[in-house]
PDB file of N, CA and C in Angstrom:
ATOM      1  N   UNK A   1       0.809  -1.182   0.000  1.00  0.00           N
ATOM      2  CA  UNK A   1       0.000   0.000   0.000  1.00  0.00           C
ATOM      3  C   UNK A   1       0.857   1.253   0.000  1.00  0.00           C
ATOM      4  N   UNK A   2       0.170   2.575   0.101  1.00  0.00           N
ATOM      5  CA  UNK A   2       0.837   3.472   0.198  1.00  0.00           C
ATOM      6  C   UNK A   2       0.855   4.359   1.233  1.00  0.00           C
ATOM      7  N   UNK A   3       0.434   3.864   2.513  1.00  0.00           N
ATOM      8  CA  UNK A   3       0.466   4.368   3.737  1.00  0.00           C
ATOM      9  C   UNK A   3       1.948   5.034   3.982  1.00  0.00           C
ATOM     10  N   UNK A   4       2.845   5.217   3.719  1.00  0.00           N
ATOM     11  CA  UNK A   4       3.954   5.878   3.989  1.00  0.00           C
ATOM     12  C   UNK A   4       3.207   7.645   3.500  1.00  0.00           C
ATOM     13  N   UNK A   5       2.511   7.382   2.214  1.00  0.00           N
ATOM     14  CA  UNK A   5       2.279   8.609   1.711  1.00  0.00           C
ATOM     15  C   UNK A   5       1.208   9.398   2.174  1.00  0.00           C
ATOM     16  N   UNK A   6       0.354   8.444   3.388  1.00  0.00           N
ATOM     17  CA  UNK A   6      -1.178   8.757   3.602  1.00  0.00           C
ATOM     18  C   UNK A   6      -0.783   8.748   5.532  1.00  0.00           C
ATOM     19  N   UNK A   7       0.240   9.427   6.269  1.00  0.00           N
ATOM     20  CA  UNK A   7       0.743   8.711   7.237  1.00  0.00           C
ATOM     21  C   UNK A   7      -0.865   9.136   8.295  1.00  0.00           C
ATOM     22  N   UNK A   8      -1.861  10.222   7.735  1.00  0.00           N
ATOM     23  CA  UNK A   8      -2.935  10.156   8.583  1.00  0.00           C
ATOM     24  C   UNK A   8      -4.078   9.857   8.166  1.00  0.00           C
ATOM     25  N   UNK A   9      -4.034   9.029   6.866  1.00  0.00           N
ATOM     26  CA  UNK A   9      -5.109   7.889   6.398  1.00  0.00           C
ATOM     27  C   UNK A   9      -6.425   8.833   6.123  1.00  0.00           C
ATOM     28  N   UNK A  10      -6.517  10.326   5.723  1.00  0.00           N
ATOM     29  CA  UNK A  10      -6.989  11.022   5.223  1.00  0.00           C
ATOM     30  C   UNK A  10      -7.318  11.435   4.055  1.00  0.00           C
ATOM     31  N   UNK A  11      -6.528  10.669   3.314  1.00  0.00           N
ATOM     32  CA  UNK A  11      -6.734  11.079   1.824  1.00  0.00           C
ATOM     33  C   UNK A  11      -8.249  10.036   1.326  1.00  0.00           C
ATOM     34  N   UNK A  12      -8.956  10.907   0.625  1.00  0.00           N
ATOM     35  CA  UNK A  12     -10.072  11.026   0.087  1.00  0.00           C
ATOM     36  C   UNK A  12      -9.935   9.408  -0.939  1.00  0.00           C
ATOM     37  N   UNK A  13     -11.035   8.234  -1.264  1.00  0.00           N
ATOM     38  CA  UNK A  13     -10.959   7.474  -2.429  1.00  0.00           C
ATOM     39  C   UNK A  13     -10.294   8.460  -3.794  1.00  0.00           C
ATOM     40  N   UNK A  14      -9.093   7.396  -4.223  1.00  0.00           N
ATOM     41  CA  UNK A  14      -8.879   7.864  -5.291  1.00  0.00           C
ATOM     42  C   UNK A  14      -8.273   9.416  -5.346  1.00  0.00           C
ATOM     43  N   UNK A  15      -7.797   9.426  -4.536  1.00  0.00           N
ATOM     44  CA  UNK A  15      -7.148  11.156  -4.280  1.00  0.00           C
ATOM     45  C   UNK A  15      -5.861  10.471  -4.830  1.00  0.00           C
ATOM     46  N   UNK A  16      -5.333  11.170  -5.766  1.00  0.00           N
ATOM     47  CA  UNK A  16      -4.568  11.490  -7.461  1.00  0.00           C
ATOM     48  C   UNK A  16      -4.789  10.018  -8.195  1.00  0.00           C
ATOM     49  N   UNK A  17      -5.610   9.048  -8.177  1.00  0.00           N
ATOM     50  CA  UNK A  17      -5.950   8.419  -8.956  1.00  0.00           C
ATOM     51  C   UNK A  17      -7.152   8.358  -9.659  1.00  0.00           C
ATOM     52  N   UNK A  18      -7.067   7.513 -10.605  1.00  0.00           N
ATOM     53  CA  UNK A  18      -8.299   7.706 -11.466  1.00  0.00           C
ATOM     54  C   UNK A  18      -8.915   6.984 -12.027  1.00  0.00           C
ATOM     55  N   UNK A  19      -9.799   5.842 -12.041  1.00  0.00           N
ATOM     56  CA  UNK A  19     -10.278   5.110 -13.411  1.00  0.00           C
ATOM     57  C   UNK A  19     -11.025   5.841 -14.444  1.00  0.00           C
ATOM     58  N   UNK A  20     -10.479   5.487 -15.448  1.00  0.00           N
ATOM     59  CA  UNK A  20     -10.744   5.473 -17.089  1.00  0.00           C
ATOM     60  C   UNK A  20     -10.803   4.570 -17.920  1.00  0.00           C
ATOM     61  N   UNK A  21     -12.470   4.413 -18.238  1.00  0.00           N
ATOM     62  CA  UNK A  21     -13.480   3.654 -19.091  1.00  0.00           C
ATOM     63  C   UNK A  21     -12.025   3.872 -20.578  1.00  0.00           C
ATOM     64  N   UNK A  22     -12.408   2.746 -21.751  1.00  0.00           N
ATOM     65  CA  UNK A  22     -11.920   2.830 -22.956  1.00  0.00           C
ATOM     66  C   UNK A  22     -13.309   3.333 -23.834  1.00  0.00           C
ATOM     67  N   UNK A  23     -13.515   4.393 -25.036  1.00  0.00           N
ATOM     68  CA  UNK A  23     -13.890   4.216 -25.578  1.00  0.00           C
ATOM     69  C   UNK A  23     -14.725   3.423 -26.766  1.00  0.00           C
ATOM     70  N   UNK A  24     -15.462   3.382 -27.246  1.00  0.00           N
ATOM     71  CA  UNK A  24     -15.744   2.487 -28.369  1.00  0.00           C
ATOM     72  C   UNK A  24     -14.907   1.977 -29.172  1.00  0.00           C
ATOM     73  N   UNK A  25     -14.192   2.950 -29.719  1.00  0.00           N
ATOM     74  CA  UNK A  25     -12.535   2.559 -30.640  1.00  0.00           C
ATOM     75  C   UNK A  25     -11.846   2.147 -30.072  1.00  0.00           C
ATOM     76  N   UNK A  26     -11.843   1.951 -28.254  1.00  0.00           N
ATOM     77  CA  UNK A  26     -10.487   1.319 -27.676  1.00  0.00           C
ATOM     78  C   UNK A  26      -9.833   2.275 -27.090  1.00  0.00           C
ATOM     79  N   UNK A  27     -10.161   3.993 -27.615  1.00  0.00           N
ATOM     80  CA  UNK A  27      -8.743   4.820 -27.458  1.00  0.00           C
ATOM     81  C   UNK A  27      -9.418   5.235 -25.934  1.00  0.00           C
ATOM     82  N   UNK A  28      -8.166   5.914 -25.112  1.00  0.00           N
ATOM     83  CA  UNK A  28      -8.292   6.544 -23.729  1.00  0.00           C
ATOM     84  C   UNK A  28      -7.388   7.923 -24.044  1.00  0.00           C
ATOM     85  N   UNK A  29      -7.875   8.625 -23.747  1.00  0.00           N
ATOM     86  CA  UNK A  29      -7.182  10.078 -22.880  1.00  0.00           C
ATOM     87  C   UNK A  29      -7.187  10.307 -21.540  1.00  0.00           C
ATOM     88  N   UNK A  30      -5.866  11.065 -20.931  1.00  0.00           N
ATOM     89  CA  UNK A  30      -6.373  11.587 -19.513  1.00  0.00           C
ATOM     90  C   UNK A  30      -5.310  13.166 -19.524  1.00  0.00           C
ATOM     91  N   UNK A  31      -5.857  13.407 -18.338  1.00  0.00           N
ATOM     92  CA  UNK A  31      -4.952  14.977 -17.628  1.00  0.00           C
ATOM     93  C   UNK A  31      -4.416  14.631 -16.844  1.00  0.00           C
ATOM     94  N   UNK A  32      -2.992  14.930 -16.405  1.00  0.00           N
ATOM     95  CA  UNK A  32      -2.528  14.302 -15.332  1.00  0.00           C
ATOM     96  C   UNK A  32      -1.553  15.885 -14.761  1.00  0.00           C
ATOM     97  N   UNK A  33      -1.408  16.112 -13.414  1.00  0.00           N
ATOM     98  CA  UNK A  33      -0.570  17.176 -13.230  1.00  0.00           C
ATOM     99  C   UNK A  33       0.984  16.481 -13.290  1.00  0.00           C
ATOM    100  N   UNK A  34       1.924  17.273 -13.219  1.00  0.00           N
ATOM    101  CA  UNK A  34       3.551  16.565 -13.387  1.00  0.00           C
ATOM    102  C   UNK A  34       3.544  16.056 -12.451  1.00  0.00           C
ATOM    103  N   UNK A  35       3.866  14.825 -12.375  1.00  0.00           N
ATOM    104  CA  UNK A  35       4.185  14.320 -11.082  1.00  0.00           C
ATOM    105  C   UNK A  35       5.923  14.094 -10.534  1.00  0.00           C
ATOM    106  N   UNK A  36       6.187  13.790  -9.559  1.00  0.00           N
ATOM    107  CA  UNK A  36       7.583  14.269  -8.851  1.00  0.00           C
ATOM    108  C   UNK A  36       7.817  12.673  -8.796  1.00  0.00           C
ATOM    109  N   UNK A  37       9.535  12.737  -8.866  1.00  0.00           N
ATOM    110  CA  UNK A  37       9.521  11.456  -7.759  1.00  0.00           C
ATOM    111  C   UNK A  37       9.983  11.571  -6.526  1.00  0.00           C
ATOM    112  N   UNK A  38      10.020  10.436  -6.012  1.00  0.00           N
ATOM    113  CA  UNK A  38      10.011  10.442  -5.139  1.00  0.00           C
ATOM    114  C   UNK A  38      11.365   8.920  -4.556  1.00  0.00           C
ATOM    115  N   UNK A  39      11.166   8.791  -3.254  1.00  0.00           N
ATOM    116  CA  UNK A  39      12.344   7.673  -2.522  1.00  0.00           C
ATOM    117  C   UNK A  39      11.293   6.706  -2.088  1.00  0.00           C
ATOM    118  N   UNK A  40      12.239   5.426  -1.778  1.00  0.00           N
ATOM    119  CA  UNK A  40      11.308   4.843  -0.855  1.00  0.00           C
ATOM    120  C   UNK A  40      11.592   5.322   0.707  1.00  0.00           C
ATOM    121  N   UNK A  41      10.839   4.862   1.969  1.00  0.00           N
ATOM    122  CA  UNK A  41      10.412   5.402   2.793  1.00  0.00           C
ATOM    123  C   UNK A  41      11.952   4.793   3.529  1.00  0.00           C
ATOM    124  N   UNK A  42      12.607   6.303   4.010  1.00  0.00           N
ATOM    125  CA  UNK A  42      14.189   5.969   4.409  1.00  0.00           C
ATOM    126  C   UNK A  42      14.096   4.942   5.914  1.00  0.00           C
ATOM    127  N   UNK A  43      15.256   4.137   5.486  1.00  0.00           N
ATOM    128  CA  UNK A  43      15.057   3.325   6.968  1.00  0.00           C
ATOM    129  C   UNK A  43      14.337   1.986   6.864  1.00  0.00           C
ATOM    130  N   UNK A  44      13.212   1.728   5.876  1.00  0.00           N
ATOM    131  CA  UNK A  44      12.530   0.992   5.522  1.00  0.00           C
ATOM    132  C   UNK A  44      13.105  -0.609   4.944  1.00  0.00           C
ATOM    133  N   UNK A  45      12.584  -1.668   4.832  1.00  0.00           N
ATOM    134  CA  UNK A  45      13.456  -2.860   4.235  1.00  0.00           C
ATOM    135  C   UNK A  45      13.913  -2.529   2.678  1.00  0.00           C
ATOM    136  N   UNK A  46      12.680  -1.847   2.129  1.00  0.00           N
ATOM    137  CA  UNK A  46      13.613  -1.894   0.409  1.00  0.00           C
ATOM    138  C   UNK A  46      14.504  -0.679   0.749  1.00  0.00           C
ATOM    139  N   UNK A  47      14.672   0.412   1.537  1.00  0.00           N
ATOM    140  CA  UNK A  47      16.078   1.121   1.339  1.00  0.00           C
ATOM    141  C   UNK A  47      17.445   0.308   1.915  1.00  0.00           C
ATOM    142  N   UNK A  48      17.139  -0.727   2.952  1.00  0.00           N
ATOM    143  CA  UNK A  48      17.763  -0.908   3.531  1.00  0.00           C
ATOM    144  C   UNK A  48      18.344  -2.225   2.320  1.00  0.00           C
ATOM    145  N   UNK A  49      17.553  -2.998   1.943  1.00  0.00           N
ATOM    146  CA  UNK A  49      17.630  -4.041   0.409  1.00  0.00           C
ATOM    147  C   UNK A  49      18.359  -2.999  -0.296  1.00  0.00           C
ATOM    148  N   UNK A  50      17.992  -1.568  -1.119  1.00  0.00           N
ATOM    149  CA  UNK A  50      18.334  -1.048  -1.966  1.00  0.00           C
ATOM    150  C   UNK A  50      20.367  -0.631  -2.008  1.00  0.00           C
ATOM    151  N   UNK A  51      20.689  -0.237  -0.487  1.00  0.00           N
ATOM    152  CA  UNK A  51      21.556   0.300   0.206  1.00  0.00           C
ATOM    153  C   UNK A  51      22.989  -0.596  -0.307  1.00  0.00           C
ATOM    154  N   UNK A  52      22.149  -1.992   0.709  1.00  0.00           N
ATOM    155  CA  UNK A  52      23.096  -3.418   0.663  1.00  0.00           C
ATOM    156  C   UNK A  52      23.902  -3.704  -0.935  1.00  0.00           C
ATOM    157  N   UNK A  53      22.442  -3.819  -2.059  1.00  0.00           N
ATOM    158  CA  UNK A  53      22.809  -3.975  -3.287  1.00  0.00           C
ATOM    159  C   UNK A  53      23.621  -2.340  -3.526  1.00  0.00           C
ATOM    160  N   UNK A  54      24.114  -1.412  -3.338  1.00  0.00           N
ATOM    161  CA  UNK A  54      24.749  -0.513  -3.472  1.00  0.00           C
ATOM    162  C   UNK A  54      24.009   0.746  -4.442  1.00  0.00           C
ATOM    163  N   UNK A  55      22.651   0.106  -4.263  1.00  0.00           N
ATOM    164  CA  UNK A  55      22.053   1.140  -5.498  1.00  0.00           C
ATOM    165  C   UNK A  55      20.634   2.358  -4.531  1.00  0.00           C
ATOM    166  N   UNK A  56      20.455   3.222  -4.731  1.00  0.00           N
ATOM    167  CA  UNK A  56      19.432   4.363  -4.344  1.00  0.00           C
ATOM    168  C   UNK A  56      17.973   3.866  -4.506  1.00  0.00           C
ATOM    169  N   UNK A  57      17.598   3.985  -3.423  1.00  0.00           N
ATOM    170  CA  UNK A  57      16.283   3.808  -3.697  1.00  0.00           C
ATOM    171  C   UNK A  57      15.207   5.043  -4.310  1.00  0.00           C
ATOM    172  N   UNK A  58      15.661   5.675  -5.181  1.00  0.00           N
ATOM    173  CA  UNK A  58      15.104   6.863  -5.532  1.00  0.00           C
ATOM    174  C   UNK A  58      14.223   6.477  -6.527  1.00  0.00           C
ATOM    175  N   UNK A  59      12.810   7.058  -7.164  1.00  0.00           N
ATOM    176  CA  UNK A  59      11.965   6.531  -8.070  1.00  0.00           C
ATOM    177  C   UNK A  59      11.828   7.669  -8.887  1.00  0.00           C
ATOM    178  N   UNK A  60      11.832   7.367 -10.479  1.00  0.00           N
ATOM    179  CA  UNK A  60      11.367   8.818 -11.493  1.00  0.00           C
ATOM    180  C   UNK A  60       9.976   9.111 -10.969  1.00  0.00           C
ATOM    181  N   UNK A  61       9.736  10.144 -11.436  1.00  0.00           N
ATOM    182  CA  UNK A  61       8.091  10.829 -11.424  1.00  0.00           C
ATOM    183  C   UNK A  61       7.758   9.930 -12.558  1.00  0.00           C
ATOM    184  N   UNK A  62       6.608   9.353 -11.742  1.00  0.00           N
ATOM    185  CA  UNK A  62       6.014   8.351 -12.977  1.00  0.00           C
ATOM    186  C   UNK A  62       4.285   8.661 -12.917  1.00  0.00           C
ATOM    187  N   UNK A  63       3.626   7.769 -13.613  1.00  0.00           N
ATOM    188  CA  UNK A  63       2.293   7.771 -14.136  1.00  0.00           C
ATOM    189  C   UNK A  63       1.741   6.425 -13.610  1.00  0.00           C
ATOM    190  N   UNK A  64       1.129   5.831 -12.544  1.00  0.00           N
ATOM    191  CA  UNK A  64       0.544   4.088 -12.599  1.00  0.00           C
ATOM    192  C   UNK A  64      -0.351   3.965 -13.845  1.00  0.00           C
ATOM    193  N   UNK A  65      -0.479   2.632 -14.571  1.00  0.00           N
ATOM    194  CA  UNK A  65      -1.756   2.898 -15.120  1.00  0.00           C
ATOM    195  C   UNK A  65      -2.181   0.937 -14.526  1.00  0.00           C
ATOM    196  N   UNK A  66      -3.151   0.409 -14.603  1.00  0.00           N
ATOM    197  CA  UNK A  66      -3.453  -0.626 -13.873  1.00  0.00           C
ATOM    198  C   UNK A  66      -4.339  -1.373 -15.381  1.00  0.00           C
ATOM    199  N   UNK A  67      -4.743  -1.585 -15.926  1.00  0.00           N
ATOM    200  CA  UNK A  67      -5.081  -2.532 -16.843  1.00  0.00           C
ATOM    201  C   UNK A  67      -6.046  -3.229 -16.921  1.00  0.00           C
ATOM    202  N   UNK A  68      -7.445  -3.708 -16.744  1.00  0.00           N
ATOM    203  CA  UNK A  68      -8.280  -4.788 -16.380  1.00  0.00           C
ATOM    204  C   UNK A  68      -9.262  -4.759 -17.658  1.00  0.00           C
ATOM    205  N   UNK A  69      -9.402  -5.951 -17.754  1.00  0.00           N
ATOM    206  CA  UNK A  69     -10.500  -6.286 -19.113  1.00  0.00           C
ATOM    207  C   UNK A  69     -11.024  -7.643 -18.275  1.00  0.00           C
ATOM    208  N   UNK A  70     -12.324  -8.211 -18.706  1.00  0.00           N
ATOM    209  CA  UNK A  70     -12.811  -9.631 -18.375  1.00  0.00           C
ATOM    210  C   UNK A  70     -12.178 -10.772 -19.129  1.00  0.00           C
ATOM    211  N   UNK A  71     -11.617 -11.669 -18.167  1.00  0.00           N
ATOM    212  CA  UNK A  71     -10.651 -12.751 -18.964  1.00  0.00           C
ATOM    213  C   UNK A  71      -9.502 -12.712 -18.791  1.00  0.00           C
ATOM    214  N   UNK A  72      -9.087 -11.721 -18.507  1.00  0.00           N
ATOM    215  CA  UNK A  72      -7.577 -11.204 -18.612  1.00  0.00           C
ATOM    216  C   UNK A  72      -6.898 -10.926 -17.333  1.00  0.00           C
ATOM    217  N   UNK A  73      -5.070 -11.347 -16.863  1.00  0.00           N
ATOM    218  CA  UNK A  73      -4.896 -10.961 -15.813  1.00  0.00           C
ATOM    219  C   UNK A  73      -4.909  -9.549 -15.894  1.00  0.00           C
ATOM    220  N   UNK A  74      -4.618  -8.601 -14.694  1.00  0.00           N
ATOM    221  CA  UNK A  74      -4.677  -7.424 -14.898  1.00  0.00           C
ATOM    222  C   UNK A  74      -3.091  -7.155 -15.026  1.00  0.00           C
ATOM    223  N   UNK A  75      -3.046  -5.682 -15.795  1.00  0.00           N
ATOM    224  CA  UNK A  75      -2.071  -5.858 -16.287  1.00  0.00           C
ATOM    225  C   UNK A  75      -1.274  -4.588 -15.367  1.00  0.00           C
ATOM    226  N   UNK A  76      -0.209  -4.186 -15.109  1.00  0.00           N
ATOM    227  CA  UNK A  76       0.600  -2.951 -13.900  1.00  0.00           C
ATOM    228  C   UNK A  76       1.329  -2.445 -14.693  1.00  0.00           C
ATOM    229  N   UNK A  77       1.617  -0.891 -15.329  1.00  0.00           N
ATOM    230  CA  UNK A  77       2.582  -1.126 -15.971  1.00  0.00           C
ATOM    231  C   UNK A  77       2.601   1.019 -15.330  1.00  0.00           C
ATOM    232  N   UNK A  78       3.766   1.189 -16.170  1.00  0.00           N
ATOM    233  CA  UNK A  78       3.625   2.780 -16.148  1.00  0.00           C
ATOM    234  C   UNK A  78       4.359   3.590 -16.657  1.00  0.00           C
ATOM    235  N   UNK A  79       4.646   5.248 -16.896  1.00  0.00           N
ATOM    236  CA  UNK A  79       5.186   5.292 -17.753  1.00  0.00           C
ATOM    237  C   UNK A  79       5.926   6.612 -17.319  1.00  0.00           C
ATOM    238  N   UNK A  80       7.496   6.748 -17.227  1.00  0.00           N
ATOM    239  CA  UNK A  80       8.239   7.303 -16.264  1.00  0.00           C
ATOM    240  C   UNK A  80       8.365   8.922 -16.835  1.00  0.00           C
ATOM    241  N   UNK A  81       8.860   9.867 -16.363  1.00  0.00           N
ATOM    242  CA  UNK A  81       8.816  11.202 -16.888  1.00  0.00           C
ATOM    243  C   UNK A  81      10.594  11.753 -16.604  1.00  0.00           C
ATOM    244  N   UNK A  82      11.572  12.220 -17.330  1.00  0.00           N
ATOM    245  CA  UNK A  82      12.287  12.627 -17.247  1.00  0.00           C
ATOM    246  C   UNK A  82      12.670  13.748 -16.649  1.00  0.00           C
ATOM    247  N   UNK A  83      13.560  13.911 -15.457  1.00  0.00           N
ATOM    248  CA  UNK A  83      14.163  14.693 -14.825  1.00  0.00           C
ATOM    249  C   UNK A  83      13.770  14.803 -12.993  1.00  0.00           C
TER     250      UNK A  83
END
């Protein structure tokens, strides 16, 4: 989950997420504000995993998008933003 980011469990359903239906043709649009990145939560097992392997636990500003159709596993994927 993302309780590191919610540490007083206040945030609203879906506060900066979103589902989005596909069109008839298949196609989707959305608005998204820039998003930042961010670390994992310092002190934590993956910084402390990240540390050991000698690498940063730092994450690009990215986009989730989550995937679901009937039949199908769901799919996780996302799509990172430079700088």
């Amino acid at each position: 989950g993302y309780s590191h980011f919610d540490p007083t469990a206040t945030q609203t359903p879906f506060n900066n997420r979103r589902r989005i239906k596909l069109g008839k043709d298949g196609r989707y649009a959305f608005h998204s504000k820039q998003p930042s990145g961010y670390s994992v939560p310092p002190g934590g097992s993956t910084d402390q995993l990240m540390q050991a392997l000698g690498r940063h636990g730092n994450r690009p500003a990215h986009v989730h998008f989550f995937i679901e159709a009937p039949g199908y596993r769901t799919l996780t994927t996302q799509i990172n933003f430079e700088g």
